[in-house]
Each structure stands twice: as C-alpha cells, then as structure tokens.
Protein backbone atom coordinates (compact mmCIF):
# COMPACT_ATOMS: atom_id res chain seq x y z
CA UNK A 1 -13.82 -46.01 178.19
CA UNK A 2 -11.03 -44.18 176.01
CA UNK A 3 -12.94 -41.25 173.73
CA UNK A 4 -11.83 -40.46 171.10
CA UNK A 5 -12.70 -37.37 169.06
CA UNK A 6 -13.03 -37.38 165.45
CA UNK A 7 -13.70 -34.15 163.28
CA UNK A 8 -16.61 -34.29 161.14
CA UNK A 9 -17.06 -34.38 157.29
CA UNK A 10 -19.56 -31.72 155.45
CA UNK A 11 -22.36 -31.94 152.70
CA UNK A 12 -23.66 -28.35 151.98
CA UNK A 13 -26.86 -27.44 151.20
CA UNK A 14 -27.77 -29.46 147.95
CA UNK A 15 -31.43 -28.74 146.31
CA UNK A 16 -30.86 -31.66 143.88
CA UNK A 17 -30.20 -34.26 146.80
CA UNK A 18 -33.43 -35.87 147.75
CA UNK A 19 -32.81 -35.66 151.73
CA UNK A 20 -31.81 -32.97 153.32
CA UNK A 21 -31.19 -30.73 150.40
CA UNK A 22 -31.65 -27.62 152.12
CA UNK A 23 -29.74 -28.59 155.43
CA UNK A 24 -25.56 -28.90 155.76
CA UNK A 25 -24.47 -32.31 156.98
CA UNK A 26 -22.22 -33.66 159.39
CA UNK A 27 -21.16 -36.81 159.09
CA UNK A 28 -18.44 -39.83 159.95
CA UNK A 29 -17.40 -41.83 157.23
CA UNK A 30 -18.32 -45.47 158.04
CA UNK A 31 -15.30 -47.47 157.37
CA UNK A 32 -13.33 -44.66 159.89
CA UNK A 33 -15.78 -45.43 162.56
CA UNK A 34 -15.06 -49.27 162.26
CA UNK A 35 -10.97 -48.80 161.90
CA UNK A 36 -11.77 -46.37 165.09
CA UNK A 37 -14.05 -48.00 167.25
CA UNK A 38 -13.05 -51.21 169.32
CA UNK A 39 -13.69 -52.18 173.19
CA UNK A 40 -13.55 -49.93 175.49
CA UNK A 41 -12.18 -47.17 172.73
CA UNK A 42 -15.58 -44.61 172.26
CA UNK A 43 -14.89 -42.55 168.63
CA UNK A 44 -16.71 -39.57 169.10
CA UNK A 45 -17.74 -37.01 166.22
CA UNK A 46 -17.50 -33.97 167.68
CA UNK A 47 -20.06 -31.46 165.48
CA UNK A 48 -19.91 -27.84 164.56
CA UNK A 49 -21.20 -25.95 166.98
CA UNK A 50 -21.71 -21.97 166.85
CA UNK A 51 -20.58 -21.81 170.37
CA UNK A 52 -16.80 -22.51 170.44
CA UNK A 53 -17.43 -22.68 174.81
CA UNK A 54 -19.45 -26.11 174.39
CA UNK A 55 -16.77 -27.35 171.62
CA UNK A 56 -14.58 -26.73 174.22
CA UNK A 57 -16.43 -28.58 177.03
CA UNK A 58 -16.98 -31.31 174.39
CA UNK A 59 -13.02 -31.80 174.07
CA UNK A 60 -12.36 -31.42 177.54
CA UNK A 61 -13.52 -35.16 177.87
CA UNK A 62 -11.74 -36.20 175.27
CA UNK A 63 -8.24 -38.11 175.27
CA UNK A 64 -7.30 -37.62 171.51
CA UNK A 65 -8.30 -36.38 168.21
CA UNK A 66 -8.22 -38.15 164.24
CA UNK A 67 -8.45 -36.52 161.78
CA UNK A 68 -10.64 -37.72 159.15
CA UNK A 69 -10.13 -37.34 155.27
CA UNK A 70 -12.32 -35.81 152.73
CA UNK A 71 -12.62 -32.40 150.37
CA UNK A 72 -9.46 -30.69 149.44
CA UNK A 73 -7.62 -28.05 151.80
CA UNK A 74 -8.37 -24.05 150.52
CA UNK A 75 -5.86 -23.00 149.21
CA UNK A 76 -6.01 -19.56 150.96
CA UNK A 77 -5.96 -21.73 154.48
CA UNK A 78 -2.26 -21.73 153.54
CA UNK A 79 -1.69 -17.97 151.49
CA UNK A 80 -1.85 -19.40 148.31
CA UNK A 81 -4.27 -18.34 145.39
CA UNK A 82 -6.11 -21.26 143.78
CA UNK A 83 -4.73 -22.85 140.24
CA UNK A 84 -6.41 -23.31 137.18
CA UNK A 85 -9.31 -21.22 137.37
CA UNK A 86 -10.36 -22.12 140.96
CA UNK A 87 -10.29 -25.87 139.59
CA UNK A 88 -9.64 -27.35 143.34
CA UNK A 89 -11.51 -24.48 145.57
CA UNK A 90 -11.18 -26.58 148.93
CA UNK A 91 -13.06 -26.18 151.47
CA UNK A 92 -11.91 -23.25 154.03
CA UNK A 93 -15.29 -23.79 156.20
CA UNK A 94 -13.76 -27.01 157.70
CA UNK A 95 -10.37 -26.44 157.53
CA UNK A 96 -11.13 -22.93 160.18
CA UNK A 97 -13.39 -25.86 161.97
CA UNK A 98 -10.62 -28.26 161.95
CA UNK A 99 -8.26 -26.02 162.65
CA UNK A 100 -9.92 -25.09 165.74
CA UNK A 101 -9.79 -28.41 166.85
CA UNK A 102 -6.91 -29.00 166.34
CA UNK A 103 -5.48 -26.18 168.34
CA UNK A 104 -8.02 -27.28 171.28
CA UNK A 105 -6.48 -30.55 171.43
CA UNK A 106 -2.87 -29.36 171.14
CA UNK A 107 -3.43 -26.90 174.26
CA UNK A 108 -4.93 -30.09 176.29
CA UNK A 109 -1.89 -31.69 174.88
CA UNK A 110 -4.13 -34.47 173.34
CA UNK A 111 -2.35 -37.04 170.89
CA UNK A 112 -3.60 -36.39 167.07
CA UNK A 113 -3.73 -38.84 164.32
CA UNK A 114 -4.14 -36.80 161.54
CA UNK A 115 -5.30 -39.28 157.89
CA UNK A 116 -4.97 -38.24 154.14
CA UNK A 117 -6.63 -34.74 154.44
CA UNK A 118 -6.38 -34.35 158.16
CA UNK A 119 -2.22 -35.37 157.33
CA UNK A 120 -2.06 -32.44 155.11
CA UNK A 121 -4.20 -30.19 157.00
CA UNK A 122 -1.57 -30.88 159.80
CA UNK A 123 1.19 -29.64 157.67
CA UNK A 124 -0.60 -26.38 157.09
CA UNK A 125 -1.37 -25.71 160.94
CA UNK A 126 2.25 -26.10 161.76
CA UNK A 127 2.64 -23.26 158.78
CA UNK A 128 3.37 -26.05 155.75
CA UNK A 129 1.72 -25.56 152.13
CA UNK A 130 0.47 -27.71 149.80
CA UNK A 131 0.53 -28.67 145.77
CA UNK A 132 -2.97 -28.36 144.99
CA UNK A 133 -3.19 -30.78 142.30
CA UNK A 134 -0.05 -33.59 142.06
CA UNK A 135 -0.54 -34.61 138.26
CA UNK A 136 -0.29 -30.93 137.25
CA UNK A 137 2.25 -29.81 139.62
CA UNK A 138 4.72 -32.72 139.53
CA UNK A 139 3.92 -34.41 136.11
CA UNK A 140 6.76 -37.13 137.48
CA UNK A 141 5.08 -37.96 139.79
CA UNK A 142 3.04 -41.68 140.24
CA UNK A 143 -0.84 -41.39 139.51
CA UNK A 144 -2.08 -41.20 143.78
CA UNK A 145 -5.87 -41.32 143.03
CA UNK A 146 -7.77 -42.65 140.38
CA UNK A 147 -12.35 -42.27 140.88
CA UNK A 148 -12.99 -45.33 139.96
CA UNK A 149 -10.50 -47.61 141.28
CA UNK A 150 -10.47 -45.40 144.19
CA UNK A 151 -9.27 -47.12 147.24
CA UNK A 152 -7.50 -50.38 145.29
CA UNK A 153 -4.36 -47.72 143.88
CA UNK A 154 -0.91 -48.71 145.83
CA UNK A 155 2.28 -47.88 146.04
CA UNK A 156 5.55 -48.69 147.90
CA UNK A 157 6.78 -46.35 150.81
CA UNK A 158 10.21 -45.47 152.15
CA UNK A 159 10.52 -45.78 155.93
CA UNK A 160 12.62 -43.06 157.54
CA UNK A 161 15.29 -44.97 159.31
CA UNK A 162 15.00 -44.61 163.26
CA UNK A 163 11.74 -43.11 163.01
CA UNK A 164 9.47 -45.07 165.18
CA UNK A 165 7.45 -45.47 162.20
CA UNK A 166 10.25 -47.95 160.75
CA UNK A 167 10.61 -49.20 164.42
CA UNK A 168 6.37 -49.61 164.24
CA UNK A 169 6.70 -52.10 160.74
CA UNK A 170 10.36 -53.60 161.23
CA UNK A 171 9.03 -56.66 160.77
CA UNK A 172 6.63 -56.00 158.13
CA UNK A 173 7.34 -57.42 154.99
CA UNK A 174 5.28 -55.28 153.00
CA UNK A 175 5.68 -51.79 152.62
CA UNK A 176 3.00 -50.89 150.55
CA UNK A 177 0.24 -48.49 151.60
CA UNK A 178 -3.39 -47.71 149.41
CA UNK A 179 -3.21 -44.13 147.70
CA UNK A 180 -6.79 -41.89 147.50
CA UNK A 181 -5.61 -38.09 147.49
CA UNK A 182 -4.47 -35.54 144.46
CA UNK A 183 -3.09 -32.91 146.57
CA UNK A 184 0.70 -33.66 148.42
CA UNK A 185 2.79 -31.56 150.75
CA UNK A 186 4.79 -29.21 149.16
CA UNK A 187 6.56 -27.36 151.99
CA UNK A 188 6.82 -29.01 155.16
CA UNK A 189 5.50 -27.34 158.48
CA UNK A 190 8.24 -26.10 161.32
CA UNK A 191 8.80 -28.58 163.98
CA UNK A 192 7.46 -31.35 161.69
CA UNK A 193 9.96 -34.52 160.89
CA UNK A 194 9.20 -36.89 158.06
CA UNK A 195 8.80 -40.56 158.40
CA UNK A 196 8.15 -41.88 155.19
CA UNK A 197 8.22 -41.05 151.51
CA UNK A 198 5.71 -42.69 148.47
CA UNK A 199 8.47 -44.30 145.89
CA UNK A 200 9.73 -43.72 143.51
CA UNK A 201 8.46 -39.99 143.04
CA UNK A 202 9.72 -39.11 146.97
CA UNK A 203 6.12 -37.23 147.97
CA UNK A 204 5.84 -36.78 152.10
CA UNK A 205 3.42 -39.76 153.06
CA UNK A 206 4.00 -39.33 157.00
CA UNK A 207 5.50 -37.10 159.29
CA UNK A 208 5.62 -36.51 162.86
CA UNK A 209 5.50 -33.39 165.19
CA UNK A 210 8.77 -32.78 166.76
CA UNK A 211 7.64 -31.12 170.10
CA UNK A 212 6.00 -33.84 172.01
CA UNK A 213 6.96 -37.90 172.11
CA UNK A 214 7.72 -39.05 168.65
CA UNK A 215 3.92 -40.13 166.93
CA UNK A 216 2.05 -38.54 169.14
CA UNK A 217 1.59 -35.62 166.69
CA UNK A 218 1.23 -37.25 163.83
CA UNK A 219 -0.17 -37.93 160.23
CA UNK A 220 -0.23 -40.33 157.43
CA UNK A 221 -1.28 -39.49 154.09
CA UNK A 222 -2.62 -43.07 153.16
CA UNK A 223 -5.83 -44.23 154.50
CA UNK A 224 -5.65 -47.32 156.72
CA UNK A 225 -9.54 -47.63 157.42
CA UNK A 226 -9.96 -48.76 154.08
CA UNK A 227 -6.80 -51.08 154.09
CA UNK A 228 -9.59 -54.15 154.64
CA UNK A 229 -11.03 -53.49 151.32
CA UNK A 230 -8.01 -54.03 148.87
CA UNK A 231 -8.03 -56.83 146.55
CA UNK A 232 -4.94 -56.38 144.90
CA UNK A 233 -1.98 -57.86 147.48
CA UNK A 234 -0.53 -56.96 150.75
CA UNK A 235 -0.56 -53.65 152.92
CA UNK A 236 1.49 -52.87 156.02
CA UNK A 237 -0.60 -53.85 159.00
CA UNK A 238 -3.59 -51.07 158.87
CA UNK A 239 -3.55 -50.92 163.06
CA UNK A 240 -0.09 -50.73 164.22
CA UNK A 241 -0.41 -46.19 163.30
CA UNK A 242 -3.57 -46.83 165.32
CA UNK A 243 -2.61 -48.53 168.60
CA UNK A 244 0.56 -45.98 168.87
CA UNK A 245 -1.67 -43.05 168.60
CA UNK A 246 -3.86 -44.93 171.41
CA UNK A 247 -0.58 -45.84 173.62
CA UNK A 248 -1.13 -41.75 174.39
CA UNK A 249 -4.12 -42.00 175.28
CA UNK A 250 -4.60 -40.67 179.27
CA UNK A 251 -1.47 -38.68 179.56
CA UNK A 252 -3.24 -35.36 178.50
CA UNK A 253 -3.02 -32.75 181.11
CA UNK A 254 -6.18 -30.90 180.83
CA UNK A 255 -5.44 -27.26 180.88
C-alpha cells in the first residue's frame, strides 16, 4: 500500500459555528480525498501535532506529500506587509505547519504535488513571493475566481515546450484547466522552472523544482480534484499530474 501524506486544512475556533465552536479543526477536503485515494494508494492526513518528533515518525512512513488548497498564504511567510488594510491576512499558522512538512519530505527526498495554495506555498519555500490579490495587482489580468461560480471558471493554458508537462498532455486536445484562487506568483522561487502559463494574461499556473527528476517537485495552480464537477466543456485529463507524481513513489531514501 503506497501512503500518501496530505497536509491538513484549518477551521479556528468559531463561537458562532454550532459544532465545535470552541475547538480548531483539521480537516481533508472531500473531493481531494477521492482525486487521491485509489487501490492500493492510502492518502493520509497527517495532523498538527505539538511534537514535531511524532510528525516526523508520521512521515517517515510516508512515500510522498500533496499539498492541499485552501486560505490565502501570509503575506509575512514571504517578507511582505499585507495590502489594503490587512484585506487578505493569510494564514501564517499553516503555512509554518506546511512549511514544516514540506521540508520533512524534501530531506526524505519524498515527491510533492503541491495544488492551488500548496503550488504557491511551494514558490515561497523555494524563496518566491506572491501578488496577494490578482484583480488589484494586475487589473489585466483574466477574472481566476469568482464565489459563486466557484469551481465552473476556466481558462486556456500555455504548455512549456519540452517540459514533461507538455510531454504529460501531447495528445490532449484540450488545454483548458478550472481556475479557484485570487492570489498568483509574482516572483518565482530559485531552482524552480515553469511549465505552463494561464492565457492570455501569462500568470505562472505550474512549475517544477529543478533539483530532483523533472515533476517530482512540483505544483499546479489549478485544482484537478474538482475537474469531475465542471459543466461547462472539456479539461485536460484531471489524473495524468497525479499518476506522475505517483510514478515517484518508493524511490525515497529515508534519511
């Protein structure tokens, strides 16, 4: 059985929500779990613990990490103070968690799949910063997230040519991916190559991590878990991102 650990998404403490409004909340998103979860593939939320030795233990059985998406990235995660009036705050309690984990699995040389939040987050450990709202910041830019139509916004990507994400969807004939985030890379992390840009307004929708085999560092800023719920035409193949990530799955050298 292949496990594969997935960071967790927070609620804080909440006195208006009926359950649990006193208690923080860990949880996995459910459409991730079913993009994730298959036979003999185990996707394993791995919680916040207090003691960073068990978190450690926990990822030592692990053969790769995702990733998930969620609340915005701090802006101080990345040295930057926040825009209009603390507008987008972020959340710097998971990104210190994720960024843990992520630095766990990159000494046990794990692969990563990093999706929409966990993509940018990626960016920022390798030193990369972000624009903390795209509508404001780039006012050419295409509208990338809408609350009500949510996950049903598209747009066409650019494929990188050689990348092995253009080898990945060569003979895709769509190249159209869903769109569910307001933030975007602004500067790209060191060591980090890009393998696809949203069209026309050029933002970084994938990139990969130049020190280990091409994709096996790597992050998307679309969402392909929710891929199965879009009404509105055809999206590149939600699994092919997936089964790459798993192709590097029992190489790890445990250190």
């Amino acid at each position: 059985m292949i496990k594969i650990a997935v960071s967790a998404c927070f609620f804080y403490p909440d006195k208006s929500r009926p359950v649990f409004g006193h208690k923080t909340l860990q949880y996995f998103e459910r459409d991730m779990a079913r993009y994730l979860g298959r036979q003999q593939v185990m996707p394993i939320m791995i919680p916040d613990m207090e003691d960073k030795d068990i978190l450690a233990s926990y990822m030592d059985e692990m053969e790769g990490l995702v990733l998930q998406g969620g609340s915005d990235i701090a802006p101080n995660t990345y040295g930057e103070q926040p825009i209009e009036n603390n507008r987008w705050p972020g959340d710097a309690y998971r990104d210190a968690y994720e960024l843990w984990l992520i630095e766990m699995a990159m000494k046990r040389e794990l692969p990563i799949l990093g999706i929409c939040r966990g993509f940018q987050l990626l960016n920022v450990y390798f030193g990369g910063t972000m624009y903390q709202d795209i509508a404001s910041q780039i006012p050419h830019a295409l509208m990338h997230r809408d609350a009500e139509l949510y996950d049903q916004i598209s747009h066409e990507i650019d494929l990188v040519e050689g990348t092995i994400l253009q080898k990945l969807y060569a003979d895709e004939t769509s190249r159209r991916v869903n769109s569910v985030h307001h933030q975007a890379v602004k500067d790209l992390g060191k060591d980090l190559k890009v393998m696809a840009h949203s069209q026309p307004d050029g933002l970084i929708e994938a990139f990969t991590w130049t020190g280990a085999q091409e994709g096996k560092v790597m992050g998307v800023q679309w969402h392909p878990e929710y891929f199965h719920n879009f009404k509105q035409g055809t999206l590149m193949d939600a699994h092919k991102v997936y089964e790459h990530f798993l192709s590097f799955t029992g190489q790890a050298k445990q250190k």
